[in-house]
Protein backbone atom coordinates (compact mmCIF):
# COMPACT_ATOMS: atom_id res chain seq x y z
CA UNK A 1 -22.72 -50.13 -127.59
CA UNK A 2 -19.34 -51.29 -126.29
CA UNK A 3 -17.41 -48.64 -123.95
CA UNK A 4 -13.93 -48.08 -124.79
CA UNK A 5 -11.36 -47.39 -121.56
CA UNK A 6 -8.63 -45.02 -122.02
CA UNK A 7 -5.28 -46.61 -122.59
CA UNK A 8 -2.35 -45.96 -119.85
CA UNK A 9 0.20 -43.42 -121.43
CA UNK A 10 2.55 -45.81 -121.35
CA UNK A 11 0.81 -48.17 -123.22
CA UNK A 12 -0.08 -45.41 -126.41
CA UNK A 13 3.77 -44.99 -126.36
CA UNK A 14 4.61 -48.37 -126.85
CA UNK A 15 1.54 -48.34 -129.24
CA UNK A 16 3.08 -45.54 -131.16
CA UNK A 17 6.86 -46.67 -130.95
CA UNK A 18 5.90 -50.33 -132.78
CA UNK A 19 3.85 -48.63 -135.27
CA UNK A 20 6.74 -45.92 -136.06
CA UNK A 21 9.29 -49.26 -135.99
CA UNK A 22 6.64 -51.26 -138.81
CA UNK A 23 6.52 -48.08 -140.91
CA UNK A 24 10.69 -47.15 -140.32
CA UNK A 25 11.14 -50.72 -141.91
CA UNK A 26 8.65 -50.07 -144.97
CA UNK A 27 10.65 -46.92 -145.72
CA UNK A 28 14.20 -48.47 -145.09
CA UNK A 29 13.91 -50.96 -146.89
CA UNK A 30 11.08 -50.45 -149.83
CA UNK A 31 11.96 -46.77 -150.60
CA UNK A 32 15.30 -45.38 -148.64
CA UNK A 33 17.94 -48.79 -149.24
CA UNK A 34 16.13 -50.90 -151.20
CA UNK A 35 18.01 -54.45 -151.17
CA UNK A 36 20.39 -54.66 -154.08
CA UNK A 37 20.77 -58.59 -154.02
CA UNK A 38 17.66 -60.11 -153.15
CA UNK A 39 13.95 -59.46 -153.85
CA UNK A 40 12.39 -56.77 -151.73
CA UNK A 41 9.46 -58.41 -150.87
CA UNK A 42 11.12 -61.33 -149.35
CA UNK A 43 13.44 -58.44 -147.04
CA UNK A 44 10.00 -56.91 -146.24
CA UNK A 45 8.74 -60.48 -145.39
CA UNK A 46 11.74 -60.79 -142.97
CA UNK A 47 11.16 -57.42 -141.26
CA UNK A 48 7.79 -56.49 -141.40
CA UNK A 49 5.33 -59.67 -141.03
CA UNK A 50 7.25 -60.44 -137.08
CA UNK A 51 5.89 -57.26 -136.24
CA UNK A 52 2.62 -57.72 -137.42
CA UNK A 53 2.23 -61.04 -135.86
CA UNK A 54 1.74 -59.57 -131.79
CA UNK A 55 -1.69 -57.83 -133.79
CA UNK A 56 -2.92 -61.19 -133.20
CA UNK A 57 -3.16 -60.38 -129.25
CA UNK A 58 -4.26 -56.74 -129.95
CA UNK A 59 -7.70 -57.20 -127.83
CA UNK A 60 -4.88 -57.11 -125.04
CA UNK A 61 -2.65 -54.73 -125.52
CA UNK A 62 -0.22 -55.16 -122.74
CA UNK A 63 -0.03 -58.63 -123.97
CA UNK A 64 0.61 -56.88 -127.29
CA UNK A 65 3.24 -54.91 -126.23
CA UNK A 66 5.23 -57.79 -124.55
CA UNK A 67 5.04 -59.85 -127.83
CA UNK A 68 6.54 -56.79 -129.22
CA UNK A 69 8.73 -55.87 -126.90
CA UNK A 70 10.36 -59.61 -127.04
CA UNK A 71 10.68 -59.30 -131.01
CA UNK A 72 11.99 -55.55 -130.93
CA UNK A 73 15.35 -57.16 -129.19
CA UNK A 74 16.28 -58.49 -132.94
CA UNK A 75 15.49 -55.06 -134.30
CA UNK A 76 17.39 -53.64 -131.15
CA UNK A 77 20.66 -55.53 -132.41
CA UNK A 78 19.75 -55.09 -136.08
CA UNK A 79 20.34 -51.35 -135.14
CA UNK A 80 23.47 -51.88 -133.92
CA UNK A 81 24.97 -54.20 -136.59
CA UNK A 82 23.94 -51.68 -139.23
CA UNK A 83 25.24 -48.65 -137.08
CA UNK A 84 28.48 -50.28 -136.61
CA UNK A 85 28.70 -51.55 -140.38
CA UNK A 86 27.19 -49.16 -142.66
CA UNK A 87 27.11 -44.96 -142.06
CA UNK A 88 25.05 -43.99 -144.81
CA UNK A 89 22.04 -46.13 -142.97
CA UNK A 90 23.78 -45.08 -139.67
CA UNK A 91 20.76 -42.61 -139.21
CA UNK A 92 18.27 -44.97 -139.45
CA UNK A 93 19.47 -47.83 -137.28
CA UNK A 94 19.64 -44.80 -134.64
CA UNK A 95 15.97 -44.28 -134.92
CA UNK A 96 15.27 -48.11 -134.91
CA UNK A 97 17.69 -48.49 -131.34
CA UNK A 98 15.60 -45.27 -130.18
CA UNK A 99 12.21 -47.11 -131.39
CA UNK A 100 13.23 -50.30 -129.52
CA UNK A 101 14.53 -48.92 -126.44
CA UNK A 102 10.81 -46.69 -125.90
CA UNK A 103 9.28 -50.15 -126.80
CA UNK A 104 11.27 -51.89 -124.47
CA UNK A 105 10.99 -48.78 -121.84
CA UNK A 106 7.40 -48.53 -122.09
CA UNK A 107 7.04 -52.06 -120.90
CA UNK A 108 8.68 -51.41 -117.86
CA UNK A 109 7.14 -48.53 -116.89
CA UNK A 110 3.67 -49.82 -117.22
CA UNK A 111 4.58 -52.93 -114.42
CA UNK A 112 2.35 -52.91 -111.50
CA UNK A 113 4.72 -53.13 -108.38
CA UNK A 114 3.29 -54.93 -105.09
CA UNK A 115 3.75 -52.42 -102.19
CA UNK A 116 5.41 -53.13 -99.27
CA UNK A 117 3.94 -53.15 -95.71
């Protein structure tokens, strides 16, 4: 019987924001704004499988995170393009820049700092 050890706050945060950021994209752009001029699935491939790639370092999950983190920067200035270029989306590349900043935010805030003497 393995034990399990209790995940830093920080690190169920991050957890949280890159699952809300997989499932924002599903909605966006399967069911909200589906993509008028190419197929759906291939938009989906585009957004969805780089997030699902840092599940491949999941037994780690501060490595997780940083693999996320990294790959939430493109989501981070997907936000702003479509905040700047479209307003009916405008509301949901707010939640994505949200979703990427706690990402990015969380991986700060779980750093271990040397102390000083």
């Amino acid at each position: 019987m393995s034990a399990r050890v209790a995940l830093p706050t920080e690190q169920q945060l991050g957890l949280l924001a890159w699952a809300a950021l997989v499932v924002l994209q599903l909605v966006w752009y399967a069911w909200l704004f589906p993509p008028q001029t190419i197929p759906v699935w291939l938009v989906l491939t585009i957004t969805v499988v780089p997030l699902l790639l840092p599940l491949l370092a999941i037994r780690d999950p501060r490595r997780a995170l940083l693999w996320v983190g990294i790959l939430s920067l493109f989501y981070f200035c997907h936000g702003i393009a479509e905040g700047w270029s479209s307003s009916s989306e405008r509301w949901l590349a707010l939640i994505e820049i949200v979703l990427t900043l706690l990402l990015i935010g969380t991986l700060g805030a779980g750093v271990k700092r040397k102390q000083r003497n």
